[in-house]
PDB file of N, CA and C in Angstrom:
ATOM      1  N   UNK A   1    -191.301  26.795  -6.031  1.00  0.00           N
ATOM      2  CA  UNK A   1    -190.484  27.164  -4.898  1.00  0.00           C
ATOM      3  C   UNK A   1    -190.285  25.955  -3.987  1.00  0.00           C
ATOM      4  N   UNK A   2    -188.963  25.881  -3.844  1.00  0.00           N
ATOM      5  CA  UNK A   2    -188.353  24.865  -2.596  1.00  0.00           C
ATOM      6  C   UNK A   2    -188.916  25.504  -1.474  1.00  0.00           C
ATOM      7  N   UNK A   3    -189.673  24.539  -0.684  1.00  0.00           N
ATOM      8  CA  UNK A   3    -190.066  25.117   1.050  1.00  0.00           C
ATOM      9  C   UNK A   3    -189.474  24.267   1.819  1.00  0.00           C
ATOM     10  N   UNK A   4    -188.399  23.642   1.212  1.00  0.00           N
ATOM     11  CA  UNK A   4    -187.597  22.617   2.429  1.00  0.00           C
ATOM     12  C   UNK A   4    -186.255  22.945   2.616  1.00  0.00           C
ATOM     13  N   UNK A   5    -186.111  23.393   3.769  1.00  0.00           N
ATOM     14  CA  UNK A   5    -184.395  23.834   4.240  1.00  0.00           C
ATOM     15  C   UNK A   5    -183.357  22.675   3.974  1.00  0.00           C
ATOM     16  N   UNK A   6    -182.209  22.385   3.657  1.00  0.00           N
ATOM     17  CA  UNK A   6    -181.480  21.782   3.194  1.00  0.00           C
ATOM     18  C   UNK A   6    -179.981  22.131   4.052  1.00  0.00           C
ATOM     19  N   UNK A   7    -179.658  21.364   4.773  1.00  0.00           N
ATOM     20  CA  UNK A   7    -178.542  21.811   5.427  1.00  0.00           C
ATOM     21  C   UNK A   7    -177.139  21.923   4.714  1.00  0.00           C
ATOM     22  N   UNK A   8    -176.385  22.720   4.411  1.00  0.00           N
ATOM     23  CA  UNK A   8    -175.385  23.104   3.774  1.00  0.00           C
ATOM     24  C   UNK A   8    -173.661  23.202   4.549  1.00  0.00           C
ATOM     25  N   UNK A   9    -173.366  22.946   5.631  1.00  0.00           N
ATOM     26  CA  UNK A   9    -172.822  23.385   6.915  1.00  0.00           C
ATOM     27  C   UNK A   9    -173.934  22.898   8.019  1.00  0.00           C
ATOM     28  N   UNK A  10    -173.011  21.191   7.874  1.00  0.00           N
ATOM     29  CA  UNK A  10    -173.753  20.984   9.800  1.00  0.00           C
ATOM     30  C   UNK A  10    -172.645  21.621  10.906  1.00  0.00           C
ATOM     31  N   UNK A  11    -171.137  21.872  10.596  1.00  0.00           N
ATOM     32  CA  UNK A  11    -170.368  22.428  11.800  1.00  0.00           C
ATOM     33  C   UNK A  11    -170.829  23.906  12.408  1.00  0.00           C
ATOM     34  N   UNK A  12    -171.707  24.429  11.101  1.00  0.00           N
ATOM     35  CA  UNK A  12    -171.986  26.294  10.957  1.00  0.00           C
ATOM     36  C   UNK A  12    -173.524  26.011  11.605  1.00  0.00           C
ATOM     37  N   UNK A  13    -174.322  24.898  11.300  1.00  0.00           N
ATOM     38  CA  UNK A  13    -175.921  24.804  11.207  1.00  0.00           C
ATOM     39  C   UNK A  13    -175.887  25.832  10.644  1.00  0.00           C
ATOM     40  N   UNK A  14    -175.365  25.716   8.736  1.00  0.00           N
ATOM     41  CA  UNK A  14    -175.976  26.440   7.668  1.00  0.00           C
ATOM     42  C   UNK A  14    -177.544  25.742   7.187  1.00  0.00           C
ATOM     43  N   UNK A  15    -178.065  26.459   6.585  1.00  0.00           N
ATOM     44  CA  UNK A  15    -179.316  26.045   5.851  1.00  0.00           C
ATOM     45  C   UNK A  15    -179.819  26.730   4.715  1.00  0.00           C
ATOM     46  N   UNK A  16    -179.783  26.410   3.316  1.00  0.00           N
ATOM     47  CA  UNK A  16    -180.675  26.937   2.276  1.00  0.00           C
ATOM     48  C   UNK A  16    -181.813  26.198   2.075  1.00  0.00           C
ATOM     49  N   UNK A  17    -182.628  27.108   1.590  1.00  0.00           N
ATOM     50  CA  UNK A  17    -183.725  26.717   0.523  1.00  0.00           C
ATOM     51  C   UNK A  17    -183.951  27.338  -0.928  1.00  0.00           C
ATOM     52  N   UNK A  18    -184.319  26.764  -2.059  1.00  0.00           N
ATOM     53  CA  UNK A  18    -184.408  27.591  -2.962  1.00  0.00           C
ATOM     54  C   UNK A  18    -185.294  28.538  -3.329  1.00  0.00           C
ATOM     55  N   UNK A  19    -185.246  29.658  -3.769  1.00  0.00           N
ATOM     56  CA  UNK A  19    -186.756  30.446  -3.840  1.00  0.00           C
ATOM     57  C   UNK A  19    -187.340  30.131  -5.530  1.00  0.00           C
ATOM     58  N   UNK A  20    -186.138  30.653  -5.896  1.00  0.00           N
ATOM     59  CA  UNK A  20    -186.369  30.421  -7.862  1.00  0.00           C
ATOM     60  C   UNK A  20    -184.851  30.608  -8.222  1.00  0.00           C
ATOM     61  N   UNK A  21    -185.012  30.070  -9.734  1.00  0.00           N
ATOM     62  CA  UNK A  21    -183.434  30.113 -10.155  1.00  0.00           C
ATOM     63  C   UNK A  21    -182.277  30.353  -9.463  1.00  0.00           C
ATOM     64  N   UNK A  22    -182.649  32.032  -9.143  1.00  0.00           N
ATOM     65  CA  UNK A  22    -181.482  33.113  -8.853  1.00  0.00           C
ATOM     66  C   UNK A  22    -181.620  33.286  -7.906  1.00  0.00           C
ATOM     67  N   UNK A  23    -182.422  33.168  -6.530  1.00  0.00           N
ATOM     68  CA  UNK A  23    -182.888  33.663  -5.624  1.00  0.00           C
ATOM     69  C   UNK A  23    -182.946  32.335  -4.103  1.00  0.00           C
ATOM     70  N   UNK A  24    -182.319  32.702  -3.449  1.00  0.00           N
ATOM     71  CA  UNK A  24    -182.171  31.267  -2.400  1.00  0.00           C
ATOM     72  C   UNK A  24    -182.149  32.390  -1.179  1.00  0.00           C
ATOM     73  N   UNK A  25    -182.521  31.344   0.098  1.00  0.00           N
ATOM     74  CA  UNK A  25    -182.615  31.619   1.322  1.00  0.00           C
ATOM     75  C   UNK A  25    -182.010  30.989   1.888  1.00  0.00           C
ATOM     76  N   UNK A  26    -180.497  31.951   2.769  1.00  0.00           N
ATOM     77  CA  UNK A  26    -179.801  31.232   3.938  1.00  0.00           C
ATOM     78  C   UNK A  26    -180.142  31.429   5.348  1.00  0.00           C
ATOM     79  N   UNK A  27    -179.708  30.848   6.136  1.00  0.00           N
ATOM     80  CA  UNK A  27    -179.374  31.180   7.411  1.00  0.00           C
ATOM     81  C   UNK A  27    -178.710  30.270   8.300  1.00  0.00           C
ATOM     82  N   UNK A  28    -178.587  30.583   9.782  1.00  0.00           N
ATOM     83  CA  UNK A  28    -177.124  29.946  10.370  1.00  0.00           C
ATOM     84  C   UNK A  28    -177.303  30.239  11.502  1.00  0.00           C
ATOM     85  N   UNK A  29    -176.786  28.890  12.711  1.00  0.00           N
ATOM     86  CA  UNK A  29    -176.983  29.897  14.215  1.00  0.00           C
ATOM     87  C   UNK A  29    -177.113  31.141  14.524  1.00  0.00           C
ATOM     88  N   UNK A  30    -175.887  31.717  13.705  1.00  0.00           N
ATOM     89  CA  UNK A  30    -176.026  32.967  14.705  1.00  0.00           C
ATOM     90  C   UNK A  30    -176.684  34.232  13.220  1.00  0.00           C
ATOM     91  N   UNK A  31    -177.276  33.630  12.444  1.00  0.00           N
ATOM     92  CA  UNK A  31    -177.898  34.751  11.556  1.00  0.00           C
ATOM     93  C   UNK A  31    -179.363  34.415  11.245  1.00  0.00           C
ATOM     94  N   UNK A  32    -180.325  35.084  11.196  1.00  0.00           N
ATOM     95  CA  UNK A  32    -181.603  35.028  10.564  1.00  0.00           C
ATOM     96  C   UNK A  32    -182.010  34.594   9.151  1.00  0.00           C
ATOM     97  N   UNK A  33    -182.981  34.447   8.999  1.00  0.00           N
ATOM     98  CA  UNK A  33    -183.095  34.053   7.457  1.00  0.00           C
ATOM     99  C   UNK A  33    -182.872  35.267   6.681  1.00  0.00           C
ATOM    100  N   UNK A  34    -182.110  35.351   5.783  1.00  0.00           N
ATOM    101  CA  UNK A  34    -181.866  35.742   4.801  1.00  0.00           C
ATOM    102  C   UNK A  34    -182.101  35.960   2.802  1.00  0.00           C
ATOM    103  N   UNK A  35    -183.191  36.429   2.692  1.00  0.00           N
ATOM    104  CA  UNK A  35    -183.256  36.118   1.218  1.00  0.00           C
ATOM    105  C   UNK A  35    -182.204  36.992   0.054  1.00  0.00           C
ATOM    106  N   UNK A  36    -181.499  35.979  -0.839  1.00  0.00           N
ATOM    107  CA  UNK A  36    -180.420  36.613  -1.993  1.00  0.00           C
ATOM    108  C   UNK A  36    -180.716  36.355  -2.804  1.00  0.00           C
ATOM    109  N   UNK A  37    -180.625  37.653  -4.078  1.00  0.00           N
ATOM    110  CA  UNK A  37    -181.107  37.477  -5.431  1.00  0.00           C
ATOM    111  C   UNK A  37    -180.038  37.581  -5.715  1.00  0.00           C
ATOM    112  N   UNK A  38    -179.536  36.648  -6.461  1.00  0.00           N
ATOM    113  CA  UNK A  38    -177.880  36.579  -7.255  1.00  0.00           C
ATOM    114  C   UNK A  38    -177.986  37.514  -8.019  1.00  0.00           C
ATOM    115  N   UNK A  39    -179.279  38.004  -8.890  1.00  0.00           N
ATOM    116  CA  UNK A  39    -178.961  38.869  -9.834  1.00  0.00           C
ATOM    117  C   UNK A  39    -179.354  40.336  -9.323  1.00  0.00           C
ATOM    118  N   UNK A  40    -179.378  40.427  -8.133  1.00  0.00           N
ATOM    119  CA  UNK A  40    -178.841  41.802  -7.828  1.00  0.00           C
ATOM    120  C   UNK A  40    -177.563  42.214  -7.487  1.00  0.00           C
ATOM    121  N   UNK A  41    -176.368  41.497  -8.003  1.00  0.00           N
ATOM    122  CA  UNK A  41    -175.178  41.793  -8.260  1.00  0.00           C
ATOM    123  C   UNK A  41    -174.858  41.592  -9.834  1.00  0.00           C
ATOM    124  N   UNK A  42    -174.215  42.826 -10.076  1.00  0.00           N
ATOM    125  CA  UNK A  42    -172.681  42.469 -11.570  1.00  0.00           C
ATOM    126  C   UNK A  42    -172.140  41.895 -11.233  1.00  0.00           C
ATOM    127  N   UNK A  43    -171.224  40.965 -12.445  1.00  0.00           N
ATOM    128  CA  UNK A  43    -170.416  40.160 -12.550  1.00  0.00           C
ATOM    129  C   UNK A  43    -169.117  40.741 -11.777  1.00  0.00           C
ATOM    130  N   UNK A  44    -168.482  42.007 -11.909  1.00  0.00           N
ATOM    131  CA  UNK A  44    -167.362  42.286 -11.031  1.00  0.00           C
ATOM    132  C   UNK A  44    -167.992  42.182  -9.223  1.00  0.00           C
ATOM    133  N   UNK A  45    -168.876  42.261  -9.035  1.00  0.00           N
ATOM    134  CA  UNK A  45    -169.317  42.050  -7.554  1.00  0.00           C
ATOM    135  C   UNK A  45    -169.414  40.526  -7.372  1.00  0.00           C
ATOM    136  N   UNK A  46    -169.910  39.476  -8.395  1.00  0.00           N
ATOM    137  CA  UNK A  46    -170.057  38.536  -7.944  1.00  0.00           C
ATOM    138  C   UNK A  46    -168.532  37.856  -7.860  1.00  0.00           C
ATOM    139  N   UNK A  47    -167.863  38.269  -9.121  1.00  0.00           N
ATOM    140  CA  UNK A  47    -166.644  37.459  -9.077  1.00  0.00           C
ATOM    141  C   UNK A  47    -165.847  37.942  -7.549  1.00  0.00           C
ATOM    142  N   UNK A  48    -165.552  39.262  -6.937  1.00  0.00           N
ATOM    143  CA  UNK A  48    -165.248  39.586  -6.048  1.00  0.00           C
ATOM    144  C   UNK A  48    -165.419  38.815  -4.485  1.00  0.00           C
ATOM    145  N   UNK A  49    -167.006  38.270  -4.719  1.00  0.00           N
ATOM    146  CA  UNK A  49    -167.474  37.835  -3.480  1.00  0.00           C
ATOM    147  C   UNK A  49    -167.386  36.119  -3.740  1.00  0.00           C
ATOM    148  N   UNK A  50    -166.882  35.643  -4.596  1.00  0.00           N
ATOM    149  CA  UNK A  50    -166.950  34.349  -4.735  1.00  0.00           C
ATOM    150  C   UNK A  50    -165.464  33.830  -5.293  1.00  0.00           C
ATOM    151  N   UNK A  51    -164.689  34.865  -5.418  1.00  0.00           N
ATOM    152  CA  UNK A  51    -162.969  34.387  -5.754  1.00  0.00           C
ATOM    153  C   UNK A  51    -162.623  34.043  -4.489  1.00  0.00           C
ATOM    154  N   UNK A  52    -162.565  34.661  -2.933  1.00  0.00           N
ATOM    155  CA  UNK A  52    -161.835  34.216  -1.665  1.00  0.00           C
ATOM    156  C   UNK A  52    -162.149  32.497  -1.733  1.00  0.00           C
ATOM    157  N   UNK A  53    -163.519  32.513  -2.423  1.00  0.00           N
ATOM    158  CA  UNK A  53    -163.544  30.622  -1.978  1.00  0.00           C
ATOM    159  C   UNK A  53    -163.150  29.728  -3.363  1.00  0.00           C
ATOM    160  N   UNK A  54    -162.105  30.491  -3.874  1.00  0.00           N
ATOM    161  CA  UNK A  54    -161.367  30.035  -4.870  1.00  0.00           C
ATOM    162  C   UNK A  54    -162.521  29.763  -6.855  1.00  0.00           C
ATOM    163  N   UNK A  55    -163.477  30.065  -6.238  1.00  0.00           N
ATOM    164  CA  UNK A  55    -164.664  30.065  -7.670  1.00  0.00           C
ATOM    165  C   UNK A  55    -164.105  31.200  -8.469  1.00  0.00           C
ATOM    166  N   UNK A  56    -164.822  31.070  -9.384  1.00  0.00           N
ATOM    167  CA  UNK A  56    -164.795  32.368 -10.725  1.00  0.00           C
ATOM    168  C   UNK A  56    -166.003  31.737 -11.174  1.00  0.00           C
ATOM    169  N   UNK A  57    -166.545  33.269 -12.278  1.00  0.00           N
ATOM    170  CA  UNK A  57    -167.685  32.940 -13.371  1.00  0.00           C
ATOM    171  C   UNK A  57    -167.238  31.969 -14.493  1.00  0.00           C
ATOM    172  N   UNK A  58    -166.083  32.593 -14.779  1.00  0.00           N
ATOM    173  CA  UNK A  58    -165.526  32.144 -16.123  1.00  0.00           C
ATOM    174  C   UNK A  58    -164.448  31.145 -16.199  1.00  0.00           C
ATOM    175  N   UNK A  59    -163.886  31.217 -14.984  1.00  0.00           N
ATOM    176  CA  UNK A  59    -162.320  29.901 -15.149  1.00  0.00           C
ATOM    177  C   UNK A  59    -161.389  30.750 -15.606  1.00  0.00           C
ATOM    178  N   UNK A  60    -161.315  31.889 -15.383  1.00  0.00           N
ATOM    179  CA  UNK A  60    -160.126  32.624 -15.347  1.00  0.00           C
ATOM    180  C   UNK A  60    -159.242  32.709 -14.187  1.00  0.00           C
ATOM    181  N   UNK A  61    -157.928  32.999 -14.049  1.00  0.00           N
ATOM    182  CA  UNK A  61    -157.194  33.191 -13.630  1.00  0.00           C
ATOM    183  C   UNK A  61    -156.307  31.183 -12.957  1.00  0.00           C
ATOM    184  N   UNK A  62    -155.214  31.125 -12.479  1.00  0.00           N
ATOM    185  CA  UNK A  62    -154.747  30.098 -12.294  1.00  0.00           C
ATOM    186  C   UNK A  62    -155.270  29.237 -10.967  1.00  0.00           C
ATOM    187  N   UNK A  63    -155.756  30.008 -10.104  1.00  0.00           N
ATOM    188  CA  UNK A  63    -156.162  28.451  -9.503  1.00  0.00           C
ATOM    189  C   UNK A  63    -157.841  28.314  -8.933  1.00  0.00           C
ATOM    190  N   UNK A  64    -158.230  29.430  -9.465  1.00  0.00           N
ATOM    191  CA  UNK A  64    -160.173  29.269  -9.679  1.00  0.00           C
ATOM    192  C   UNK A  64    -160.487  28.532 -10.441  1.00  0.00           C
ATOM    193  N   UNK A  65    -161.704  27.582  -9.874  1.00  0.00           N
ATOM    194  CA  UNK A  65    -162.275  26.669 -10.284  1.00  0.00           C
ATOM    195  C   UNK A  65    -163.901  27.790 -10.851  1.00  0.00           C
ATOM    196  N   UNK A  66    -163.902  27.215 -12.046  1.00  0.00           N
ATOM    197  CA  UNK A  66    -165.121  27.487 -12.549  1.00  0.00           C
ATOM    198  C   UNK A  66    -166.542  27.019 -12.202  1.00  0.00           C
ATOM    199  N   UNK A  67    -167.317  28.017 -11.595  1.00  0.00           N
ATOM    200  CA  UNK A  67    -168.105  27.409 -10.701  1.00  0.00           C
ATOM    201  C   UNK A  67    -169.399  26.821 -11.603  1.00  0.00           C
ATOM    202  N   UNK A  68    -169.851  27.237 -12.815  1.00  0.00           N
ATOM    203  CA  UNK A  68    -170.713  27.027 -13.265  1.00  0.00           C
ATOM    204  C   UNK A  68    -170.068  25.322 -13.810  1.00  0.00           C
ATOM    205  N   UNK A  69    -169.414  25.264 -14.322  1.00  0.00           N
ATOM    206  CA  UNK A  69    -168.649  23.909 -14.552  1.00  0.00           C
ATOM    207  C   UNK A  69    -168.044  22.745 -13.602  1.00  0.00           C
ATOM    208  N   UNK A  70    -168.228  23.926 -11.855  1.00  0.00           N
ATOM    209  CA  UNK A  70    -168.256  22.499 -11.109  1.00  0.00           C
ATOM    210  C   UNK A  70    -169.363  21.860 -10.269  1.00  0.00           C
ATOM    211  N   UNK A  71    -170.442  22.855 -10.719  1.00  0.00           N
ATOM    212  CA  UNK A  71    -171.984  22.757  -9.966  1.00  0.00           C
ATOM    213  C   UNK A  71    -172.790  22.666 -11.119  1.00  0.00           C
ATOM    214  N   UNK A  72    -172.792  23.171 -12.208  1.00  0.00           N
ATOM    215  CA  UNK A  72    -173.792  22.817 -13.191  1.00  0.00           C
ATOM    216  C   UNK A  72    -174.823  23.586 -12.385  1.00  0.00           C
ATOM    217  N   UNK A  73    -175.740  23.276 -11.926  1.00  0.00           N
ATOM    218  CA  UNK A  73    -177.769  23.906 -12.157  1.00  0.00           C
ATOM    219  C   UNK A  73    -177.362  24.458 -10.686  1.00  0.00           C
ATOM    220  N   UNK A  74    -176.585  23.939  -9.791  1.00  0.00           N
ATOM    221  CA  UNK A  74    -176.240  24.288  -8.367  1.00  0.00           C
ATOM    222  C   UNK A  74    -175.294  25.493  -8.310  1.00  0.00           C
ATOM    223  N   UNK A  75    -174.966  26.370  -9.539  1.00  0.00           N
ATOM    224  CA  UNK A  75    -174.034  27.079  -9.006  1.00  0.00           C
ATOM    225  C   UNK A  75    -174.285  28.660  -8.542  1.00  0.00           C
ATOM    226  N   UNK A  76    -175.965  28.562  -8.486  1.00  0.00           N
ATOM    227  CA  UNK A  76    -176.473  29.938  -8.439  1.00  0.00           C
ATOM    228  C   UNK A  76    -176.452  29.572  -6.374  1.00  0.00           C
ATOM    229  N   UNK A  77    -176.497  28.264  -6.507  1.00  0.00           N
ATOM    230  CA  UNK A  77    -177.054  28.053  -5.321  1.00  0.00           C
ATOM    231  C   UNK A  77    -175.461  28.138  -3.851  1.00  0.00           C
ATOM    232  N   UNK A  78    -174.605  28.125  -4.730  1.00  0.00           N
ATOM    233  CA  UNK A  78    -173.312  28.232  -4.500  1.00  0.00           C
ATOM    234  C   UNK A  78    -173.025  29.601  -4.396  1.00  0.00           C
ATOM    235  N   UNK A  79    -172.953  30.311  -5.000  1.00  0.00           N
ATOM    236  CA  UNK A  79    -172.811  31.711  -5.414  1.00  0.00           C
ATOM    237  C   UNK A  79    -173.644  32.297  -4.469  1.00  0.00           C
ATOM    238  N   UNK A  80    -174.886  32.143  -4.010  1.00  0.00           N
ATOM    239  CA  UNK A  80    -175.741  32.538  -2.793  1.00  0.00           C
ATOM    240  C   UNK A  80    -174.970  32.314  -1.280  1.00  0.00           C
ATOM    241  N   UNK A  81    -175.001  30.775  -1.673  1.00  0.00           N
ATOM    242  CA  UNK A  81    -173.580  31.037  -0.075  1.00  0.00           C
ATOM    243  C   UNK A  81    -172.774  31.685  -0.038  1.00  0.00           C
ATOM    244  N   UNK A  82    -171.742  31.758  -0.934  1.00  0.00           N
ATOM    245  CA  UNK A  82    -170.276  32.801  -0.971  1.00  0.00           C
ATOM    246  C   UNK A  82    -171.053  34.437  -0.603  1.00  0.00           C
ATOM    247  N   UNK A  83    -172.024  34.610  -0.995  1.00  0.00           N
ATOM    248  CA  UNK A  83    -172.724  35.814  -0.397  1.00  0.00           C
ATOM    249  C   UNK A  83    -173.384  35.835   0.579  1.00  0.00           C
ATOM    250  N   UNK A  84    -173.594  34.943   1.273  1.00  0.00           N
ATOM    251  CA  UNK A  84    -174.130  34.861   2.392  1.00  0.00           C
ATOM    252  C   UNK A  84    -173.533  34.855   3.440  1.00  0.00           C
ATOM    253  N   UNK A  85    -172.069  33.839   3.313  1.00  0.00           N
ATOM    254  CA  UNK A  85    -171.082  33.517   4.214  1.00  0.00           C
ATOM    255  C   UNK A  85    -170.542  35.286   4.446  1.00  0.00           C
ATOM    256  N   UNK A  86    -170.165  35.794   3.215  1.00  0.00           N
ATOM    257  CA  UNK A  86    -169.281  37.096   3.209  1.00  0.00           C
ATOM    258  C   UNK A  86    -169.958  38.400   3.602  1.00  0.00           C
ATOM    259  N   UNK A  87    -171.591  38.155   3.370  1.00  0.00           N
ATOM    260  CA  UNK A  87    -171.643  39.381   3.823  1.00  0.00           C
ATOM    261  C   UNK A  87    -172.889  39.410   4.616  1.00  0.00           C
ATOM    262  N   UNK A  88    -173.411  38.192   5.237  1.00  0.00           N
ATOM    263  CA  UNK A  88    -174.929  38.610   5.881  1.00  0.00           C
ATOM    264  C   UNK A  88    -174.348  37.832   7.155  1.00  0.00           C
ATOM    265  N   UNK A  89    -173.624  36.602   7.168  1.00  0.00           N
ATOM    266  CA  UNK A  89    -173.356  35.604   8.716  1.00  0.00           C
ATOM    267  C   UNK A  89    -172.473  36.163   9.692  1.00  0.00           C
ATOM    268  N   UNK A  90    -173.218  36.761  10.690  1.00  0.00           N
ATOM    269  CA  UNK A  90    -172.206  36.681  11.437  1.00  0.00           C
ATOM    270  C   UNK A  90    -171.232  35.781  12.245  1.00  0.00           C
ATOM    271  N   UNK A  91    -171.366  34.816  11.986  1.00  0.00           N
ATOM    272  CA  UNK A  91    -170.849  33.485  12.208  1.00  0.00           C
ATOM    273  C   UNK A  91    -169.136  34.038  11.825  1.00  0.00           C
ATOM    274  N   UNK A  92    -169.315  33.539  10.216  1.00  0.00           N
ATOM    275  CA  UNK A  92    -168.353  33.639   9.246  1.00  0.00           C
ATOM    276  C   UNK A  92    -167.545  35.003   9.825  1.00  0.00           C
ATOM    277  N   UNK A  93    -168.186  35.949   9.888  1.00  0.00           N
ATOM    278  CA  UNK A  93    -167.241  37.274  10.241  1.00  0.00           C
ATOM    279  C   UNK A  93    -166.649  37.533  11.286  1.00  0.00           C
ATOM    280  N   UNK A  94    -166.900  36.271  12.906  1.00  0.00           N
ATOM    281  CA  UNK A  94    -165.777  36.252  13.467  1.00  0.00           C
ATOM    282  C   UNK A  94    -164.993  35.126  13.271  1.00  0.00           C
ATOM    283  N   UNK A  95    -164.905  34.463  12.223  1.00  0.00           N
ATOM    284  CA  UNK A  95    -163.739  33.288  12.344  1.00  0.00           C
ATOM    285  C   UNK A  95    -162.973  33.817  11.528  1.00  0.00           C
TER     286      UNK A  95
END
């Protein structure tokens, strides 16, 4: 386990750390720490919460970038933000 916060968003003061593989911890001025297990979502939930920031699982559709192919070992860690930003920050939910 990563025990060192890693800033992700200095304009947001975002911050992860990793827990394991699938599993990372955000948080953000205006939100608490947060722990996300990527794999407590399906693939139609994840693709859902990670298409607005133009990602996909797979590289489908015309202008998603395939996230596992543009992060490699980082894209669980990616996929944790797009869920974090969308549904735990309140930051993100008034801009």
């Amino acid at each position: 386990m990563n025990t060192e916060w890693i800033e992700t968003d200095s304009s947001q003061g975002q911050y992860c750390r990793k827990i394991s593989a699938y599993v990372y911890e955000y948080k953000d001025n205006s939100t608490d720490p947060v722990v996300i297990n990527t794999e407590d979502y399906n693939k139609a939930e994840l693709e859902s919460l990670i298409s607005p920031y133009g990602y996909t699982l797979d590289g489908s559709g015309d202008y998603n970038i395939n996230i596992f192919e543009e992060y490699n070992e980082e894209a669980y860690m990616i996929i944790a933000e797009c869920i974090f930003e969308t549904k735990f920050s309140k930051l993100f939910k008034t801009l």
